[in-house]
C-alpha atoms as a PDB file:
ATOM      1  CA  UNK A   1     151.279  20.345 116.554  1.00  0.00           C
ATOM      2  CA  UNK A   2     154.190  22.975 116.847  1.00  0.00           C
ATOM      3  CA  UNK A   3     153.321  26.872 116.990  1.00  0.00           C
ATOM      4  CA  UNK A   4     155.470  28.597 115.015  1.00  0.00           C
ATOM      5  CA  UNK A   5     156.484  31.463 118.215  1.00  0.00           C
ATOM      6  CA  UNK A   6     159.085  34.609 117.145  1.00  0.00           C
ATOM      7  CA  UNK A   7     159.917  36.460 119.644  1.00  0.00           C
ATOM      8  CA  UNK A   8     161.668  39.373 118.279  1.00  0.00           C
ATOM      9  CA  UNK A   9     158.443  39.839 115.982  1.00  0.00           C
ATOM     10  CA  UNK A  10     156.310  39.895 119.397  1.00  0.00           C
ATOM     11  CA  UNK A  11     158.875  41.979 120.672  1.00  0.00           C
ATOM     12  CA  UNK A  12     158.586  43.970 118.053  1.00  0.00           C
ATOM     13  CA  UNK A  13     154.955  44.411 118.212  1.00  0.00           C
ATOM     14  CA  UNK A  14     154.832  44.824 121.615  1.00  0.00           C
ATOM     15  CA  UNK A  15     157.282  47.824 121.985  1.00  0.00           C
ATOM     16  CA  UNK A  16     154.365  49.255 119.043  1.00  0.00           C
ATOM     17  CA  UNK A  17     151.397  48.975 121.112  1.00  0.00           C
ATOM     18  CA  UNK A  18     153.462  50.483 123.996  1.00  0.00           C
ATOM     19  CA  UNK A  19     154.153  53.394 121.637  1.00  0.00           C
ATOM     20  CA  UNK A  20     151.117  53.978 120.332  1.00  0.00           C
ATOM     21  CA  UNK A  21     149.584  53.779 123.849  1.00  0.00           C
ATOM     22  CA  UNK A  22     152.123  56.347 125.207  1.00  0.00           C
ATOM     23  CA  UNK A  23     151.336  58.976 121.722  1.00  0.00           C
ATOM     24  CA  UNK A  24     147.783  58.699 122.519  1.00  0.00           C
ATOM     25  CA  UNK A  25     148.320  59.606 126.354  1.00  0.00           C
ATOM     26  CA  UNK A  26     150.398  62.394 125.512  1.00  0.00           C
ATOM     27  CA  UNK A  27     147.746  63.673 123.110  1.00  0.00           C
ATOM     28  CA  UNK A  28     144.610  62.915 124.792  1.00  0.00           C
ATOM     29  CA  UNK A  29     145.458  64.080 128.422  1.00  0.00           C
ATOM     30  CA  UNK A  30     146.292  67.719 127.928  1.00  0.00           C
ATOM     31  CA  UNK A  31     143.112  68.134 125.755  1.00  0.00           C
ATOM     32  CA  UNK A  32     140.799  66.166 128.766  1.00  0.00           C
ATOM     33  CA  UNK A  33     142.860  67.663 131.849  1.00  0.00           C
ATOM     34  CA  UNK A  34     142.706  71.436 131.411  1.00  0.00           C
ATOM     35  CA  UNK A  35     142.012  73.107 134.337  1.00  0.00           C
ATOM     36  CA  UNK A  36     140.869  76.606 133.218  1.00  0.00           C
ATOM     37  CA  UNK A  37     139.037  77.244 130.375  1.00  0.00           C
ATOM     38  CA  UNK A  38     136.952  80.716 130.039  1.00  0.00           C
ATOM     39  CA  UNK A  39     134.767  82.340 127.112  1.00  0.00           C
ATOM     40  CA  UNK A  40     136.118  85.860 126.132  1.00  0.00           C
ATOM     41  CA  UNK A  41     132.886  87.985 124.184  1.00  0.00           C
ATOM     42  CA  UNK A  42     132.862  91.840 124.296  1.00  0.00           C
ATOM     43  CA  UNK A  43     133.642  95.110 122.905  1.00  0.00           C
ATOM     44  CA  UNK A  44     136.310  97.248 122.971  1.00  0.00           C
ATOM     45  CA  UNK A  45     136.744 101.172 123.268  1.00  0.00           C
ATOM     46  CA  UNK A  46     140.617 101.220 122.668  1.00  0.00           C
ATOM     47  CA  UNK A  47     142.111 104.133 121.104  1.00  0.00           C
ATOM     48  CA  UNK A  48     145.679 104.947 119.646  1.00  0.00           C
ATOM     49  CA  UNK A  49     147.258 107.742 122.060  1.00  0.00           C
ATOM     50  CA  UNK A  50     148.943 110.652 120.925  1.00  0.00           C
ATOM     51  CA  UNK A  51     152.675 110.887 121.158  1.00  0.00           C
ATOM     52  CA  UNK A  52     153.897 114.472 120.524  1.00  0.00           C
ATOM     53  CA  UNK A  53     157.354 115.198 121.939  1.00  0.00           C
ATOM     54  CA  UNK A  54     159.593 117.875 120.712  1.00  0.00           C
ATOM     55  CA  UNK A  55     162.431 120.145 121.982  1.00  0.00           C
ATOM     56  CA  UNK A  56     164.390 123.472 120.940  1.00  0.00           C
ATOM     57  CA  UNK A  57     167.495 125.058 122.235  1.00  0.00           C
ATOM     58  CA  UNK A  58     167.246 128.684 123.856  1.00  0.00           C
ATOM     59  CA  UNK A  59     170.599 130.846 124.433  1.00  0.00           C
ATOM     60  CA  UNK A  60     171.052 133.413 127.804  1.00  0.00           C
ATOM     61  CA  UNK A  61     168.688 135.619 126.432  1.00  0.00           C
ATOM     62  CA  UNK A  62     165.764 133.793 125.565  1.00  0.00           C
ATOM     63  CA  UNK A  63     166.411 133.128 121.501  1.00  0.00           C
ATOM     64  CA  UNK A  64     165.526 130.132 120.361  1.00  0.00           C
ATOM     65  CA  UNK A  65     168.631 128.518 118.077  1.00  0.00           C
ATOM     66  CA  UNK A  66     168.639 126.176 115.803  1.00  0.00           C
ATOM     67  CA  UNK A  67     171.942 125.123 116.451  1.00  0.00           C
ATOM     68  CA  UNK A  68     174.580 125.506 119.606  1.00  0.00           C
ATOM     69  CA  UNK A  69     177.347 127.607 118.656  1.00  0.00           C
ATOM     70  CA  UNK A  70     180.420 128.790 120.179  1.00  0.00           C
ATOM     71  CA  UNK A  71     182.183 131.206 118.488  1.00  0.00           C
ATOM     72  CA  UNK A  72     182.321 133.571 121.802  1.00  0.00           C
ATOM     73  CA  UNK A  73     183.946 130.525 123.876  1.00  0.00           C
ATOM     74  CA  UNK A  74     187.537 131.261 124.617  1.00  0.00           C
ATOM     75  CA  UNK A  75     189.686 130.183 127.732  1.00  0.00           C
ATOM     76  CA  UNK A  76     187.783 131.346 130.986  1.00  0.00           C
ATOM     77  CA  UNK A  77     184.173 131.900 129.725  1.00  0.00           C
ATOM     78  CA  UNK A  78     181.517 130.386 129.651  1.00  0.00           C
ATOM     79  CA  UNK A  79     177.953 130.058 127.543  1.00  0.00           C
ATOM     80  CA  UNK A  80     174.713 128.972 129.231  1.00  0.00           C
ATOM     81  CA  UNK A  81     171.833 127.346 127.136  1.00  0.00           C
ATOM     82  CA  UNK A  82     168.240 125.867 127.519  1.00  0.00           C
ATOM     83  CA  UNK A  83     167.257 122.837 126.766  1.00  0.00           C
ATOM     84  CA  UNK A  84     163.210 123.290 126.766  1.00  0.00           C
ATOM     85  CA  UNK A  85     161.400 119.674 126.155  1.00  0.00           C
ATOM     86  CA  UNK A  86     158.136 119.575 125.915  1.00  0.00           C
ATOM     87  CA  UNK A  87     155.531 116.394 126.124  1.00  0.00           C
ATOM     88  CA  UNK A  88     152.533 117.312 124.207  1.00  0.00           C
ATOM     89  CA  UNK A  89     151.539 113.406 123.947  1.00  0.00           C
ATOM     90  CA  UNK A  90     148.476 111.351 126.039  1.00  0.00           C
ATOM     91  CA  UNK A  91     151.545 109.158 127.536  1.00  0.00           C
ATOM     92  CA  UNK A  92     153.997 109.838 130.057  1.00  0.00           C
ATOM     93  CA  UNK A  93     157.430 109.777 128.365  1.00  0.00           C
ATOM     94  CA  UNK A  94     161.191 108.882 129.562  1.00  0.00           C
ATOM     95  CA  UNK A  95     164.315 111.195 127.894  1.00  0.00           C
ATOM     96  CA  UNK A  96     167.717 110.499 127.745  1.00  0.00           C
ATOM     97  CA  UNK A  97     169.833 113.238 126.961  1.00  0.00           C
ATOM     98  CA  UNK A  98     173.206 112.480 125.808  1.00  0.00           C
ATOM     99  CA  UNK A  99     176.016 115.284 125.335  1.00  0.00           C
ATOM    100  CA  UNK A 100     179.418 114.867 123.963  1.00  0.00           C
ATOM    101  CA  UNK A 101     182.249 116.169 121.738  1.00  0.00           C
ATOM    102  CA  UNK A 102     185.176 115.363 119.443  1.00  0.00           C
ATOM    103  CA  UNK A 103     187.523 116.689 121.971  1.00  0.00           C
ATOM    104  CA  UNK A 104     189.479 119.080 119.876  1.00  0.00           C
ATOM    105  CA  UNK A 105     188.723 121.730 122.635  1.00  0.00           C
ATOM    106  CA  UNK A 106     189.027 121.495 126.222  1.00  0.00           C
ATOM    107  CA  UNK A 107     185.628 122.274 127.061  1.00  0.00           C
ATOM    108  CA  UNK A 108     183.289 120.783 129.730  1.00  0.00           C
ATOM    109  CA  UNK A 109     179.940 120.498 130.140  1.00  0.00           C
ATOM    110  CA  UNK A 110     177.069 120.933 133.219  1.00  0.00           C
ATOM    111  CA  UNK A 111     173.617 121.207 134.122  1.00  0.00           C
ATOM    112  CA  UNK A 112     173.528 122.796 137.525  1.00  0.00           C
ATOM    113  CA  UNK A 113     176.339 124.855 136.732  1.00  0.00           C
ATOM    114  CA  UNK A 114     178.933 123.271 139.566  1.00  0.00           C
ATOM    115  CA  UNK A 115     179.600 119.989 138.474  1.00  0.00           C
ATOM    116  CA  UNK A 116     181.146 120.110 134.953  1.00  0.00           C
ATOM    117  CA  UNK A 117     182.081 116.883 132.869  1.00  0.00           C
ATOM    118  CA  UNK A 118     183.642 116.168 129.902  1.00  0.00           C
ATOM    119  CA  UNK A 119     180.607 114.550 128.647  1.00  0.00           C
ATOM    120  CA  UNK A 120     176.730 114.673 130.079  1.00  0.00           C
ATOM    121  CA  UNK A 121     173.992 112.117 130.113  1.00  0.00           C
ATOM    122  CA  UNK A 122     170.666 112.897 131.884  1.00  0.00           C
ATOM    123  CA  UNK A 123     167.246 110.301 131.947  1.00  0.00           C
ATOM    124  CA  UNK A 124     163.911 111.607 133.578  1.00  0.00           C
ATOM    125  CA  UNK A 125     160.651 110.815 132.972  1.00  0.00           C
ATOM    126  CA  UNK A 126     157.901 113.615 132.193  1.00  0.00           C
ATOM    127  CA  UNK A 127     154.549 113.164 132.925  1.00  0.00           C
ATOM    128  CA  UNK A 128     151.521 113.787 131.342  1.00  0.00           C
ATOM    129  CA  UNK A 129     149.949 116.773 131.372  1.00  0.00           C
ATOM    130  CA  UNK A 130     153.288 118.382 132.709  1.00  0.00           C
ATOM    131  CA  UNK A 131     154.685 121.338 132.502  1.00  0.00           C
ATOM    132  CA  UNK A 132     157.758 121.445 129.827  1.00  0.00           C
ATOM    133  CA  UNK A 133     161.036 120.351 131.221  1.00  0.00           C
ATOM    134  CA  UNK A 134     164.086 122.973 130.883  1.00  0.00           C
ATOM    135  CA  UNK A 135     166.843 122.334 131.360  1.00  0.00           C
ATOM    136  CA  UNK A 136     170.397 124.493 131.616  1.00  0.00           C
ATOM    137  CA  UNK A 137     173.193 123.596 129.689  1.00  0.00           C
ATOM    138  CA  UNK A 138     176.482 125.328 130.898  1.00  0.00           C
ATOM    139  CA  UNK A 139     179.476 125.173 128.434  1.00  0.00           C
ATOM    140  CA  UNK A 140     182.759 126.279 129.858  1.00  0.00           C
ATOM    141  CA  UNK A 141     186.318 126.626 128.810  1.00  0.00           C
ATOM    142  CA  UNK A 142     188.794 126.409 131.791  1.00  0.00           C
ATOM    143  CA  UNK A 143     190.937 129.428 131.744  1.00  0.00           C
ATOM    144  CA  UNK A 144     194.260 127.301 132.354  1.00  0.00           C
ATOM    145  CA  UNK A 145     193.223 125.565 128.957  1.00  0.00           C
ATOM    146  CA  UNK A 146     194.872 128.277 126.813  1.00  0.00           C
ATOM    147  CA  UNK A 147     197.594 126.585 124.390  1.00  0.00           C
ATOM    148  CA  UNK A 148     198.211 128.021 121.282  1.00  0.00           C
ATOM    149  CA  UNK A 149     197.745 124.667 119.680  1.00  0.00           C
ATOM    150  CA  UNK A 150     193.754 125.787 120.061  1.00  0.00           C
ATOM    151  CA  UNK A 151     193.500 128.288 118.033  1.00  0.00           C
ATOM    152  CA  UNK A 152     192.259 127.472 114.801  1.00  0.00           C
ATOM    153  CA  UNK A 153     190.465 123.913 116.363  1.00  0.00           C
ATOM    154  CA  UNK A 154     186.948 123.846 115.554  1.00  0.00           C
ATOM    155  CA  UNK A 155     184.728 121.112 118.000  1.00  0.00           C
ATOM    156  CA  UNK A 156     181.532 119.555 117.474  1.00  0.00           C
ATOM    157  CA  UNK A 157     178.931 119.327 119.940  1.00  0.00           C
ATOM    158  CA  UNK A 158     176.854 116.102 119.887  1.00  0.00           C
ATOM    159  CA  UNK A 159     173.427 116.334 121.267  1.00  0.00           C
ATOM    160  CA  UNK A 160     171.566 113.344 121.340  1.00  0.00           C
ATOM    161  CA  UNK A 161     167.923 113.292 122.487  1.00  0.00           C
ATOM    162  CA  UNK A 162     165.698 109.940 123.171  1.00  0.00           C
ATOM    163  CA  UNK A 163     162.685 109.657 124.123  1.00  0.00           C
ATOM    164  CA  UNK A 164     159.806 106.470 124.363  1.00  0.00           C
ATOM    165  CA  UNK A 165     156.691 106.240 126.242  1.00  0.00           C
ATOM    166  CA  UNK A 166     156.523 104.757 129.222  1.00  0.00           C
ATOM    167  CA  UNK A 167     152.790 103.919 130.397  1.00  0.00           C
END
C-alpha cells in the first residue's frame, strides 16, 4: 500500500501550527508575566486652584493709564513707567514680558534705566503669596536722533504680557 505524502501541504500546515503557537505566546505571556500589579481604592480631596493674574501701567507720578503714550517724547527726553503685576492666584506663576515697536521713531527701551534696547523681553517667576512685581519701564529718545523726517511719525508700542502657572 502507497501513502499518498504532500509535502508542501505538511509544509503548509506546519508553518500554521508554528504560527498559531507563536500568537498564543505573544498573547498569553504578557498577561501571566506581569511583575507589578497593585489595587488603587480611595478618596480624593482635590480642588481647582485659583488663577488670578492681572497688571496695569502707572506713569512718574503714580496714575494709573490705560494706555502708554508719548506725546511729551521728543529728542533727548525721556518717560519712565510702571509696570505693576500682581499674582492674586493659589499657584506660583511665570511672566514674560515682551516690548517692541514699529520703528518709525528712534526710541529705546530699559528697565534699570542704563541698559537701553531697541526692544525688551523680561521672564520671572512670582510666587505665591508675593508681593506684586513692579517693574520700571524707561522710554528714551536719543538726543542725536533729531531728523526732520520725524516729525509727523507716529510709533506704536507693543506690550505683550504672558503668563502660565508653574506649580
Amino acid at each position: 500500500m502507497k501513502l499518498n505524502f504532500e509535502y508542501g501541504r505538511f509544509a503548509y500546515v506546519i508553518r500554521l501550527c508554528v504560527l498559531y503557537f507563536m500568537l498564543v505566546l505573544f498573547v498569553s505571556v504578557p498577561l501571566t508575566l506581569s511583575r507589578y500589579t497593585s489595587d488603587a481604592a480611595g478618596t480624593s480631596t482635590g480642588q481647582v486652584a485659583k488663577f488670578d493674574v492681572n497688571y496695569s501701567i502707572a506713569d512718574s507720578q503714580g496714575d494709573t493709564q490705560e494706555h502708554i503714550t508719548l506725546t511729551d517724547l521728543y529728542p533727548g527726553t525721556k518717560q519712565k513707567y510702571q509696570i505693576i503685576i500682581n499674582n492674586n492666584s493659589d499657584v506660583s506663576i511665570e511672566y514674560t514680558l515682551n516690548l517692541e515697536t514699529l520703528n518709525a521713531l528712534p526710541l529705546v527701551f530699559s528697565l534699570d534705566g542704563v541698559n537701553y534696547t531697541s526692544s525688551l523681553s523680561k521672564t520671572n517667576t512670582i510666587a505665591l503669596g508675593s508681593q506684586a512685581e513692579i517693574l520700571d519701564l524707561y522710554i528714551k529718545w536719543d538726543a542725536n536722533q533729531n531728523d526732520i523726517k520725524f516729525t509727523e511719525e507716529i510709533d506704536l508700542l507693543i506690550i505683550t504680557l504672558h503668563y502660565e502657572q508653574i506649580d
